[in-house]
Protein backbone atom coordinates (compact mmCIF):
# COMPACT_ATOMS: atom_id res chain seq x y z
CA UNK A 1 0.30 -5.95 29.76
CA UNK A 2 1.04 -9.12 31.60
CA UNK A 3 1.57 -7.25 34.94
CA UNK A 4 -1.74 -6.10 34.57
CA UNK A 5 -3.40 -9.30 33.59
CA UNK A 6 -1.32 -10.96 36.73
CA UNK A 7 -2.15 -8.11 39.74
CA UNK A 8 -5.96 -8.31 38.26
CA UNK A 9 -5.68 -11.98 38.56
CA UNK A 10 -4.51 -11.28 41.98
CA UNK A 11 -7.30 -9.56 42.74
CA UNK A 12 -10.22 -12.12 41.62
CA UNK A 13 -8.70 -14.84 42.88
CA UNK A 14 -8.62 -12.92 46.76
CA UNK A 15 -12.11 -11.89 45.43
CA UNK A 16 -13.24 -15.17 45.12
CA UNK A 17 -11.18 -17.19 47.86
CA UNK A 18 -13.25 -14.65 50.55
CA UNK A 19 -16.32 -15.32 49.27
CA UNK A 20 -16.26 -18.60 49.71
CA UNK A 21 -18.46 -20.44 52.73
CA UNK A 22 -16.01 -22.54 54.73
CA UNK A 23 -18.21 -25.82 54.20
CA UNK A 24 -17.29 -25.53 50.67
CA UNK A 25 -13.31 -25.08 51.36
CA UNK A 26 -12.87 -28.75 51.62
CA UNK A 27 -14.27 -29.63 48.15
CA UNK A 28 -12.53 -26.94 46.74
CA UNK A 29 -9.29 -27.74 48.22
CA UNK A 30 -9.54 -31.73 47.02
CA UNK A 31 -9.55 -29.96 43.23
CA UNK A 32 -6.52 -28.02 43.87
CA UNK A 33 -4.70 -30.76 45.08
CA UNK A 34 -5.48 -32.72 41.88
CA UNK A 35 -4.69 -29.55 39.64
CA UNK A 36 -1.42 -29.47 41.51
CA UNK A 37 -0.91 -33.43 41.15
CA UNK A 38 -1.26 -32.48 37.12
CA UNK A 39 1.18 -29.61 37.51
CA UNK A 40 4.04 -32.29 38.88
CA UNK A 41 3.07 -34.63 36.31
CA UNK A 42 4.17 -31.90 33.65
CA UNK A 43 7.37 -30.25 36.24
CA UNK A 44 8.41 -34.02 35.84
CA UNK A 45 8.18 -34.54 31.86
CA UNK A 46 9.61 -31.13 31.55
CA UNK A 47 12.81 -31.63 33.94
CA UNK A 48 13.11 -35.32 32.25
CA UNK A 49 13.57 -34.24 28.55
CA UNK A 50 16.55 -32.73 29.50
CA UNK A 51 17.28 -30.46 26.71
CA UNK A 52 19.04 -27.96 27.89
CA UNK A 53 20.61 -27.26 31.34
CA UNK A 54 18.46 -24.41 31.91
CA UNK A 55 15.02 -27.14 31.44
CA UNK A 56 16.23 -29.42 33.49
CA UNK A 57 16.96 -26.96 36.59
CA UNK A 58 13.45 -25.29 35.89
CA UNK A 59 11.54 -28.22 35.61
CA UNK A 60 13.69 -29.52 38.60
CA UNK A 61 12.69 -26.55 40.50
CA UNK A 62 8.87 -26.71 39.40
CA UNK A 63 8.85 -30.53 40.44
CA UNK A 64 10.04 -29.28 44.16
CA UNK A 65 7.60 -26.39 44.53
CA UNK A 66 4.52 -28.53 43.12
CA UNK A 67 5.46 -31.44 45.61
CA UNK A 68 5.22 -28.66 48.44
CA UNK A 69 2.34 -27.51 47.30
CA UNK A 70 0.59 -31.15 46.90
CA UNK A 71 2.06 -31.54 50.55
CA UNK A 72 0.91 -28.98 51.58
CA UNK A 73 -2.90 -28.76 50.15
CA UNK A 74 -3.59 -32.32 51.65
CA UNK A 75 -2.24 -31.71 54.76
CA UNK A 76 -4.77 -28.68 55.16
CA UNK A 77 -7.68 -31.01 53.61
CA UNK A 78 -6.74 -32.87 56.59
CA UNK A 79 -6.61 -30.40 59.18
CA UNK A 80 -9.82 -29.10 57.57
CA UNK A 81 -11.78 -32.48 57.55
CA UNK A 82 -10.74 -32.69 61.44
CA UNK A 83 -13.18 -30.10 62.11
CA UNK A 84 -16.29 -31.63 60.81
CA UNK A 85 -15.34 -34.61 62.78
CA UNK A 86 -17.35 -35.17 66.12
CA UNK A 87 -15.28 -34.85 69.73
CA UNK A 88 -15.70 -37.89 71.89
């Protein structure tokens, strides 16, 4: 059941993402970022309680990958809001 509920989530989200107008990739983009920012909020708390070893090497783990991914997101907002900018 949750293979099928991931691979259909799969598929909307590709769905969706080529839908989208690239004047509205920006915007969207500035919300990920800040849905990210939330998800290394909670990878910090998690790998901080340190209750067990296996926690605190998850939540170690989900702190790294949500940092890239922060990264990551603003430096394509950047490269994004580069285009709209005028050439002298």
């Amino acid at each position: 059941m949750s293979l099928t509920i991931f691979v259909l989530a799969i598929f909307v989200g590709f769905e969706i993402i080529t839908k989208i107008p690239p004047t509205l990739h920006t915007p969207l983009m500035s919300g990920s970022n800040a849905i990210s920012g939330i998800t290394l909020v909670g990878a910090v708390l998690s790998a901080g309680t340190q209750q067990t070893v296996l926690t605190t090497v998850l939540g170690f783990l989900a702190v790294i990958f949500a940092t890239i991914n922060v990264v990551g997101g603003f430096m394509v907002t950047n490269r994004m809001l580069e285009m709209f900018k005028k050439k002298s």
